[in-house]
Structures are given as C-alpha cells and as structure tokens.
Protein backbone atom coordinates (compact mmCIF):
# COMPACT_ATOMS: atom_id res chain seq x y z
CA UNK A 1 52.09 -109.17 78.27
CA UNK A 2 53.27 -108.83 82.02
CA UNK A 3 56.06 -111.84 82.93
CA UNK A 4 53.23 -113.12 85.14
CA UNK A 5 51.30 -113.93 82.20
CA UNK A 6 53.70 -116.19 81.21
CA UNK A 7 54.72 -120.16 81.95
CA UNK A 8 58.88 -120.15 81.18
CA UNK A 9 60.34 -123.36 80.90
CA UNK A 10 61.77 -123.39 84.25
CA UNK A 11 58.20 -122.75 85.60
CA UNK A 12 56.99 -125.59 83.53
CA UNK A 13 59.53 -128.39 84.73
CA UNK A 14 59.50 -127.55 88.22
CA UNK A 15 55.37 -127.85 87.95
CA UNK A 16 55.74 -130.84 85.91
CA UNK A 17 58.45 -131.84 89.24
CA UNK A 18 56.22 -131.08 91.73
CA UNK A 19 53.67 -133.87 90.13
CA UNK A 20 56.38 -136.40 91.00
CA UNK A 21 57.65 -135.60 94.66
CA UNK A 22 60.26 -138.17 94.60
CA UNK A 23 62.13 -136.74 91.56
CA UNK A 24 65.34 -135.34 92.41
CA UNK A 25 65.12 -132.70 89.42
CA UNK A 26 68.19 -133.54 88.18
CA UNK A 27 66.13 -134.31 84.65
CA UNK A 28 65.14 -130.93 84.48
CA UNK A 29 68.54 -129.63 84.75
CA UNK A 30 69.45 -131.80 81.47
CA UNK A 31 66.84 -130.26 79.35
CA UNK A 32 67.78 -126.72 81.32
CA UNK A 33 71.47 -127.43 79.62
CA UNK A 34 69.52 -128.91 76.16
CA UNK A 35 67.62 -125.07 76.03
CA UNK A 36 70.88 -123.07 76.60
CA UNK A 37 72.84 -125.02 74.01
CA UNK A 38 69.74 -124.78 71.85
CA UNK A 39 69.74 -120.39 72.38
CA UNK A 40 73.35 -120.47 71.57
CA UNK A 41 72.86 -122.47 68.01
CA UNK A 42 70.21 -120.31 67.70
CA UNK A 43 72.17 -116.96 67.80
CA UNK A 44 74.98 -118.85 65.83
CA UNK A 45 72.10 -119.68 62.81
CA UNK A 46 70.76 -116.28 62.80
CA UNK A 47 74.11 -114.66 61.83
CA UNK A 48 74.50 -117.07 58.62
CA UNK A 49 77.28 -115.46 56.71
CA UNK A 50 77.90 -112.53 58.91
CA UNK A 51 79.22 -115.35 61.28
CA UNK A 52 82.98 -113.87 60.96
CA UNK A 53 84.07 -117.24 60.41
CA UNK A 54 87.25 -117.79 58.13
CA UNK A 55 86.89 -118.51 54.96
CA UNK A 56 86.15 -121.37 53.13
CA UNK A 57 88.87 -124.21 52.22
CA UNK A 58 89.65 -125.30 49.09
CA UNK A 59 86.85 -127.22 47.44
CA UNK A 60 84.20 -125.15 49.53
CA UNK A 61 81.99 -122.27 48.39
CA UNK A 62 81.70 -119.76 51.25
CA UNK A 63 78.25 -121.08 52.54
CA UNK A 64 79.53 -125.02 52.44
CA UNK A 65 82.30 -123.61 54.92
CA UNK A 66 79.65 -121.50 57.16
CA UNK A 67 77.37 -124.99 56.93
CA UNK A 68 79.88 -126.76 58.18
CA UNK A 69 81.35 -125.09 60.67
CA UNK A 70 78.19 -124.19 62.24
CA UNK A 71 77.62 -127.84 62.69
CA UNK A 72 80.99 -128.20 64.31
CA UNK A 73 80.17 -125.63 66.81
CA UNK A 74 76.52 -126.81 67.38
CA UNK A 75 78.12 -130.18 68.13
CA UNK A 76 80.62 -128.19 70.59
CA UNK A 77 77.83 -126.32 72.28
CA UNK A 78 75.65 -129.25 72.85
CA UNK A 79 78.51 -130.96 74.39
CA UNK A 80 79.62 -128.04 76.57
CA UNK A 81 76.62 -127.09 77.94
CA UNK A 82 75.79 -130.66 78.88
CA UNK A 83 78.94 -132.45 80.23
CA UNK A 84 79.69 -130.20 83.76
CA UNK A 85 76.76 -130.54 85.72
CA UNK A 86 77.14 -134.40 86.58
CA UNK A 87 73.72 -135.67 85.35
CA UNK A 88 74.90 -137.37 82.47
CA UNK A 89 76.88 -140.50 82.57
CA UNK A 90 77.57 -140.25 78.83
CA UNK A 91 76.73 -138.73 75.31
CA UNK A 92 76.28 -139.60 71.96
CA UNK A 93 76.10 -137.94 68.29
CA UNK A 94 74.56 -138.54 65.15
CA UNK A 95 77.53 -137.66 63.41
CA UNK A 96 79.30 -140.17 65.65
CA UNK A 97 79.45 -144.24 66.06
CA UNK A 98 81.17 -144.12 69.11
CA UNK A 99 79.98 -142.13 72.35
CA UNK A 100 80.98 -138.90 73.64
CA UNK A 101 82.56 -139.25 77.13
CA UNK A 102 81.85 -136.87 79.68
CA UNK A 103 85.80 -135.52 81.18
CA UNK A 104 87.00 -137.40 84.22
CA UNK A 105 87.09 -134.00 85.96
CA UNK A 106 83.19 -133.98 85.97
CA UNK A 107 81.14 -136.70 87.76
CA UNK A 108 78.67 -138.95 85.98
CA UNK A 109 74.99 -139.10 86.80
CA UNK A 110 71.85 -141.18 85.53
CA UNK A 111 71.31 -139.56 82.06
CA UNK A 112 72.57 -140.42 78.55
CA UNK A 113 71.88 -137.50 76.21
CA UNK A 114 71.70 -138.26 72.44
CA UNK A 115 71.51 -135.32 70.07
CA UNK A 116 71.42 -134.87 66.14
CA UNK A 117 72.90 -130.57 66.92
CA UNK A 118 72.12 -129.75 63.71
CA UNK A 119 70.26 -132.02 61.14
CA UNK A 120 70.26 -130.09 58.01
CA UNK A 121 72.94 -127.53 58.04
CA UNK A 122 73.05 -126.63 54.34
CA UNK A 123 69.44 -125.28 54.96
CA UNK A 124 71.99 -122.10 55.90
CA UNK A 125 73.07 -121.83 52.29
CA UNK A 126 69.21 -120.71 50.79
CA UNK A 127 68.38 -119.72 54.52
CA UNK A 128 65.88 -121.94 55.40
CA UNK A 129 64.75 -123.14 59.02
CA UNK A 130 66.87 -126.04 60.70
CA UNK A 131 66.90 -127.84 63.94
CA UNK A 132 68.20 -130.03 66.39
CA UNK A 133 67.06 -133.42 67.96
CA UNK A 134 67.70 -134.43 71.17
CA UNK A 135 66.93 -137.45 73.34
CA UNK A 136 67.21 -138.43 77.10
CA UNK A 137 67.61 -142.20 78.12
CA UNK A 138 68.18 -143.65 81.81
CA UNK A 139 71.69 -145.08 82.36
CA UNK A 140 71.84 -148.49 83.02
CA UNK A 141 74.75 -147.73 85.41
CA UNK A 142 74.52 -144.86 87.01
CA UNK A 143 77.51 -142.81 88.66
CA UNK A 144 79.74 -145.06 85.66
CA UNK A 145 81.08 -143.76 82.26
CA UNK A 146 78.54 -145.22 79.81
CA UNK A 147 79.54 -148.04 77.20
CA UNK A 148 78.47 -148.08 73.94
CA UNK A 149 76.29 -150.93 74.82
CA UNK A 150 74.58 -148.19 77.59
CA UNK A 151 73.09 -146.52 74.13
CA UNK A 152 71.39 -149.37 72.78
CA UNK A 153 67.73 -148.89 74.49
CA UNK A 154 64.70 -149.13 72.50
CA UNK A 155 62.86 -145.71 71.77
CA UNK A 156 60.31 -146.46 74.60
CA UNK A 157 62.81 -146.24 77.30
CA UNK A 158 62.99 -142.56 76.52
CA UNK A 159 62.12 -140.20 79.52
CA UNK A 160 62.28 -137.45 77.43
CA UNK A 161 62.67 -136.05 73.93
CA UNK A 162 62.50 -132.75 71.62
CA UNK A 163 63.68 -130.24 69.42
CA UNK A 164 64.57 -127.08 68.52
CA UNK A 165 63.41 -125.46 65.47
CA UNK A 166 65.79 -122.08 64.52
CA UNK A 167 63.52 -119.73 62.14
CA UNK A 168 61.65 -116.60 62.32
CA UNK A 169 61.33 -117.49 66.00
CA UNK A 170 63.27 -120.03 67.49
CA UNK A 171 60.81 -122.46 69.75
CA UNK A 172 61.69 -125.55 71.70
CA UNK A 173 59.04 -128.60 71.50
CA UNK A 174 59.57 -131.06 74.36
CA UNK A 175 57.78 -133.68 75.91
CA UNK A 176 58.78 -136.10 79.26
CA UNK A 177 55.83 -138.60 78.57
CA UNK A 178 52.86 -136.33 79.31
CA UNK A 179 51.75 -134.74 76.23
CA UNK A 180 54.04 -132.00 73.82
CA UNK A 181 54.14 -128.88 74.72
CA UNK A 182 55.81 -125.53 72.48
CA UNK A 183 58.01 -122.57 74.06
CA UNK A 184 59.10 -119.86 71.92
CA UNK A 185 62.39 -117.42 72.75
CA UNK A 186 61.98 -114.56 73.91
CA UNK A 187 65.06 -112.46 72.77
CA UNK A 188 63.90 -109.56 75.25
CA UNK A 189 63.91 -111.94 78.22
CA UNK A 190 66.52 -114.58 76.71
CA UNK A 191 63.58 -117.69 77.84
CA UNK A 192 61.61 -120.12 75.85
CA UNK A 193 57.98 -118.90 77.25
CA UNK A 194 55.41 -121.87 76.91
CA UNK A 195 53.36 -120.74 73.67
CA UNK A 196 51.77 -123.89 72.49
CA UNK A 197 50.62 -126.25 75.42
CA UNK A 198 49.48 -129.68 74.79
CA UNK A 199 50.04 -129.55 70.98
CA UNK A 200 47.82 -132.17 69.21
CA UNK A 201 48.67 -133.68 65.51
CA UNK A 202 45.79 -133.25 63.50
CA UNK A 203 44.52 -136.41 62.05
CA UNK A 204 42.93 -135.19 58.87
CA UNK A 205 45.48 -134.61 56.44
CA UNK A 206 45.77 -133.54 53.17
CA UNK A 207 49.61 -132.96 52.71
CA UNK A 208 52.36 -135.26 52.30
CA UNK A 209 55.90 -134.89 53.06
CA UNK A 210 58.58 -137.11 50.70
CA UNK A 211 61.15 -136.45 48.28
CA UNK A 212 60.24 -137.57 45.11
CA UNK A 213 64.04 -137.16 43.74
CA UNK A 214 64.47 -141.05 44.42
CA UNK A 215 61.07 -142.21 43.58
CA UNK A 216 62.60 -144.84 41.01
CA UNK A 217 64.08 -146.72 44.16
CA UNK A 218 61.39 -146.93 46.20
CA UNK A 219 59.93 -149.83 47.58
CA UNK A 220 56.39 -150.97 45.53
CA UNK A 221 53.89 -150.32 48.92
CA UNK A 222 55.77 -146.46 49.05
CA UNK A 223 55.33 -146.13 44.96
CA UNK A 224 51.38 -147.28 45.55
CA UNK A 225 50.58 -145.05 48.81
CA UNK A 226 52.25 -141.74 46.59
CA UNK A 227 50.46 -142.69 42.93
CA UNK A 228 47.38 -142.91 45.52
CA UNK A 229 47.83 -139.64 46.93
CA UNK A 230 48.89 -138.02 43.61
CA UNK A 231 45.76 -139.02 41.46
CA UNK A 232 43.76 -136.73 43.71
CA UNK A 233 40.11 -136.88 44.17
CA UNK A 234 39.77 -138.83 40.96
CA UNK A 235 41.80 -141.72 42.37
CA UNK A 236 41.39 -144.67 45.22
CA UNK A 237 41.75 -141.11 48.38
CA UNK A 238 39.26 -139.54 46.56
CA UNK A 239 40.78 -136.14 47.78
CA UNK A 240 43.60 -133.88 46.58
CA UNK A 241 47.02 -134.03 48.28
CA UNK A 242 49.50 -131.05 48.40
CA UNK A 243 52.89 -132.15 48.69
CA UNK A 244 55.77 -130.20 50.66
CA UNK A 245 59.58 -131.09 51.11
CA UNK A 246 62.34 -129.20 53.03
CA UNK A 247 64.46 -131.55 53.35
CA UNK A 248 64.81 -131.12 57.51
CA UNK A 249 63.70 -133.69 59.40
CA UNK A 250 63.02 -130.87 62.11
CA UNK A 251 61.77 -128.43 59.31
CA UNK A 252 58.98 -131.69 58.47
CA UNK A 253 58.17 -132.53 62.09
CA UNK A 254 57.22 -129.37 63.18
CA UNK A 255 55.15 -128.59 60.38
CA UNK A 256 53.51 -131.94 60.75
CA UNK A 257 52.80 -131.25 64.57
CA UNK A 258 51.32 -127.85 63.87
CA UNK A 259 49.38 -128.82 60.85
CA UNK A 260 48.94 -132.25 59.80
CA UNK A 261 50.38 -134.39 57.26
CA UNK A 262 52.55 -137.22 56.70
CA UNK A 263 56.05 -137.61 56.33
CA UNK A 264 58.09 -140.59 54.46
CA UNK A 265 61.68 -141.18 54.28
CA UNK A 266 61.56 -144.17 53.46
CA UNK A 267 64.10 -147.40 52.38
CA UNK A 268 64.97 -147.16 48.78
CA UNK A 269 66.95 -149.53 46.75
CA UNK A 270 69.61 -147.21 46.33
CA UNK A 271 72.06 -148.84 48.62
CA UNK A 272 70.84 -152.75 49.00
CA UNK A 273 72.52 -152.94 52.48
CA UNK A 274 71.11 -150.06 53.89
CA UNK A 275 67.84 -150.65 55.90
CA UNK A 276 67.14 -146.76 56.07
CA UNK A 277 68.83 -143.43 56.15
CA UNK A 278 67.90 -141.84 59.24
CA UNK A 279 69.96 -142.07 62.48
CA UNK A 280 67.60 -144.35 64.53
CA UNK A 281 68.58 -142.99 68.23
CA UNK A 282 69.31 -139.55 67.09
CA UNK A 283 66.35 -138.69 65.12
CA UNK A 284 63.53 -141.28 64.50
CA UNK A 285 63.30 -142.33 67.93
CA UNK A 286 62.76 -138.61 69.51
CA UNK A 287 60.66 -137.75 66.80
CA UNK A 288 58.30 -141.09 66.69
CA UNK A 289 58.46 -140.37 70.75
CA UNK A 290 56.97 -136.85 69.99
CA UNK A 291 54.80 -137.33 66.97
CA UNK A 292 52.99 -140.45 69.55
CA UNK A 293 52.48 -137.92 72.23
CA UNK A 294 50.80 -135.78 70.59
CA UNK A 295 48.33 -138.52 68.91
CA UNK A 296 50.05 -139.48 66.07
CA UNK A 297 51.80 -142.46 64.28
CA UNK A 298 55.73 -143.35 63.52
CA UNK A 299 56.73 -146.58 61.95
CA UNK A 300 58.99 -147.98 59.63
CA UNK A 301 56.64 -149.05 57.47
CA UNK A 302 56.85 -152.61 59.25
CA UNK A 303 56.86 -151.37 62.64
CA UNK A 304 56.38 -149.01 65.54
CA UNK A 305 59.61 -147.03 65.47
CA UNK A 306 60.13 -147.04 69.06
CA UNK A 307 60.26 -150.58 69.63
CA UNK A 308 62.98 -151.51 67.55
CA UNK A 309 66.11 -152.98 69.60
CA UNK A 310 69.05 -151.17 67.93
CA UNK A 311 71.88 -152.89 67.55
CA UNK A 312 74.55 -149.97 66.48
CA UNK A 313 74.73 -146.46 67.64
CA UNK A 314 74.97 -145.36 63.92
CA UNK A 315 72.26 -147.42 62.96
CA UNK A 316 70.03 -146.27 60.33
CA UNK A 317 65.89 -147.07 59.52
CA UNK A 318 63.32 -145.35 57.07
CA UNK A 319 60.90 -143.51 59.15
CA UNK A 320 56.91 -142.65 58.93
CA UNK A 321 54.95 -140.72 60.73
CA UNK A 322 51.97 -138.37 61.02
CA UNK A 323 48.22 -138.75 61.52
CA UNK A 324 47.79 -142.54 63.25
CA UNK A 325 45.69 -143.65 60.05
CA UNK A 326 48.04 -142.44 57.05
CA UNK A 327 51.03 -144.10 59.22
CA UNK A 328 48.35 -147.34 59.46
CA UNK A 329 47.47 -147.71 56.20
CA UNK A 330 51.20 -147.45 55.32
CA UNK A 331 52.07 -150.17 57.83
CA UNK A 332 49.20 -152.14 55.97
CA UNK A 333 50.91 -151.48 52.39
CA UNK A 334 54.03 -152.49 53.49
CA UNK A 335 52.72 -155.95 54.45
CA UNK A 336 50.45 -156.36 51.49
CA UNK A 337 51.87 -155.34 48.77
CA UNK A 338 55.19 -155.14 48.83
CA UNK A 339 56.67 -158.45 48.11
CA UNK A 340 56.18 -157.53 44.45
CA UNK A 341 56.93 -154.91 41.67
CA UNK A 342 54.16 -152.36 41.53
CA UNK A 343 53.44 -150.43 38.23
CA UNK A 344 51.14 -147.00 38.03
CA UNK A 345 47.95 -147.72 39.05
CA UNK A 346 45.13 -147.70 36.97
CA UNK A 347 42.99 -145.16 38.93
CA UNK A 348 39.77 -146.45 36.74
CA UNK A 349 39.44 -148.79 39.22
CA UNK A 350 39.30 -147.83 43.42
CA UNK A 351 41.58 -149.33 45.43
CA UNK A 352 41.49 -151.39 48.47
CA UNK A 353 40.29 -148.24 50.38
CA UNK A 354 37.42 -146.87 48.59
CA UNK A 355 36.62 -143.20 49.04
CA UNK A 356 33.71 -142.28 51.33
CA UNK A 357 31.82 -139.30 50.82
C-alpha cells in the first residue's frame, strides 16, 4: 500500500487541528512526544532478555531485573521525550505521589501529562503484551510549574487520553473527545498509520474480564454479578460467559475495545482502608475516558469513573467498564444488594433480570 493510502498520526492531528482554527497545536505536539516515547518502549519490550542489561541483584531472577528495569527506563523515556518542548507545565506518575517537574531550563506551557509507562511489566517474564496509559489535563496555571493540587481534576476535564499496547504489533489508541481511533507502527516507516478509525465497543458481550484469585474478598453485588455469569445459560443471563484474565489493564482494555466484554477490578476486603487498587488519574480515568468514547461504560460500581473529585495523586478506586448495560446492571448491584452478605445463588430460581429469548 502506497504512503498515500495511508492517514499517519501527524496527518490525523493536524486534520483533527484544522476542525478547530483557533488551536495553537501545541496539543498535538504532546501526544507527538506521547508516540515517540511510546516507539522507544516499544523497541525496549521487544528485546526482553536480549536487552543487554546487567544482571539481576540479589533477590532477583534475571527476568524480575529485566521487568524492572524496563519500567525504570519507560518512566525515563516518557519523561524525556515530554519535558523540552514547553507544552507541559508539569508531570505526574503512577509510580509516584508527588509530581514530576519539568527542569527550570525548559519553559512551562498549558499541559499536565499523567502516564502509568508501563502497567504490567512482569508480563515480560512469560512474554505477554503490556502497555502504557497516558492522560492530558489543562493547567490551571499556565506558563507556572504545576502544584500537586494542579493534578487533582476530575476525569472529565481530560482533553485527551490513550494507550499504547506493545505486542505482535505495537498500536497506539487515542482519542481528544471525538470518538477512538487505532494506529499501528509501521517498523518500515517508523509511524503509527491510522488502522482502526472510529473504533466502537461492542455492546453484546459474552466474556468477562476479573481475577477470580481474590474472589473470597469480594464485595456481595461483585460475588452475585460473577455466580450470574458463571451458571451459564441455565442461570438468571441465560447465556454462557467465557472468562479471560491477563492481568494488564492495557492487555484488558484493548481486548475489550476490539471485542466486547467486561472488565472488573473491583474493591475487595483485602485491605479495609483501601477503596480500590487502581491508580485513579493514571489508569481508570484515561481508560473510562476511552472505553465512553467509544460507547461504552466505566464506573466504580457506585459511580461514573470520571466524575470522581480525587483528592490524592496516588489515589486508588476499583474500576468497571465495558458494554454500557453490563457496567449498568453492575452499578444497579452495587446499590441493591450489597449492604449484605451474599451466598451462591440458587440458580433454580431467575433472578431480578430474567432471560429473554
């Protein structure tokens, strides 16, 4: 296929610019700096253990020291490739609960970046796909080093938000607030080449995403919605459920975009103080802001994700999301039947949704 076949990303945002003739484009040359950083993780991931890193420390097997430091240099690239240009008036981490300052030497624009550079790196041990998370907020005080405080926006005051996904192919998935549109690398050209435009979330689903490891600590209106699913088309759904885990939010997401599904991580009673155990401006807020434009649902179980007013930078909420009515009838659990202990159903009898056929 001839180069003038193709839409490249740069083609893309300057159209999407062009829509918008008083933007100064400076946004598009934060996402420009999200894609490079994302190509060089990605040529970092696909050398895994031929990395020529130094060996492990003591304590480590070989592959826990090539996880880890390929999150310390995904970190380092995303910070790198952002800080010079003098769009962003500060940063911030998932790994981190303080921000990332961009050096005095550079000048500060109108953008706050917030990035999760790697969110599973020990998928590199049994070489699975991985990802990183990225988000784009307005700063309050533009021109000025951001304060924490800067940070604390709700997820709908994002402009922009996406990911990268590093496996066979490596493709970025992006929206600014019109729809979610795929662009897979190109290794001859070294561009993301738009490859899925205007990706929708189907909303007929049949798969479910959750990790049954702490199913004992779940809260009674998860326990119901999984027994549900699980008793197949003998039980209340009346419909058979596969069930898939990777254990990468990223992994999970785009998956879920491509094909459906839903995806719980939700609180458990593991840890009685912890609301949830996803990074809510890292990850759940770019993802809910993705999985909405493309049609679909993200809550907490009690609410939309996105319009929770954080109160830390490290804070941390269970996240749903997928097709609008899974992530509904969830929400509807949650307030229902929750406030007490629920046992194994007795699929005899339907449940308050009765299958339809």
């Amino acid at each position: 296929m001839l180069l003038a076949d193709r839409t490249t990303l740069v083609q893309f945002l300057i159209e999407e610019r062009r829509r918008f003739p008083e933007a100064s484009g400076e946004l598009n040359a934060v996402i420009l700096d999200v894609a490079l950083a994302c190509k060089a993780i990605a040529r970092a991931v696909a050398h895994g253990a031929l990395a020529g890193m130094p060996g492990a420390q003591p304590g480590e097997t070989h592959t826990e020291s090539i996880a880890a430091r390929v999150a310390q240099a995904a970190g380092e690239i995303f910070v790198h490739s952002s800080e010079w240009g003098g769009h962003l008036a500060g940063m911030l981490a998932a790994d981190r609960a303080t921000p990332l300052s961009v050096p005095p030497t550079y000048p500060k624009g109108k953008y706050l970046l917030l990035f999760d550079a790697v969110d599973r790196p020990a998928n590199l041990e049994v070489n699975l796909a991985l990802g990183s998370l990225f988000s784009v907020l307005r700063a309050p005080r533009p021109g000025v080093e951001a304060a924490a405080a800067d940070f604390l926006q709700p997820g709908t005051q994002q402009i922009c938000a996406g990911y990268a996904i590093y496996g066979p192919a490596t493709m970025l998935v992006l929206t600014v607030g019109n729809g979610v549109h795929g662009f897979t690398l190109d290794p001859g050209l070294g561009e993301f080449v738009l490859t899925h435009p205007r990706i929708q979330l189907p909303q007929e689903t049949g798969t479910l995403a959750i990790g049954t490891s702490n199913s004992r600590d779940w809260e009674p209106a998860v326990k119901r919605y999984v027994d549900e699913c699980m008793a197949g088309r003998t039980g209340p759904r009346g419909k058979d459920f596969d069930m898939r885990w990777v254990a990468s939010l990223v992994a999970e997401l785009h998956r879920i975009l491509m094909r459906g599904g839903v995806f719980l991580y939700p609180r458990d009673s593991r840890d009685a103080g912890a609301p949830g155990r996803l990074n809510l401006l890292c990850d759940a807020n770019p993802a809910a802001f993705l999985v909405e434009q493309a049609g679909g649902g993200a809550s907490t179980g009690r609410q939309r994700v996105v319009d929770l007013a954080p109160d830390a930078l490290d804070q941390r909420v269970p996240l749903m999301f997928g097709a609008a009515a899974e992530v509904e009838r969830l929400e509807l659990y949650h307030r229902d039947y929750n406030e007490r202990e629920y046992d194994a159903p007795l699929f005899g009898a339907r449940g308050l949704f009765r299958a339809t056929g």
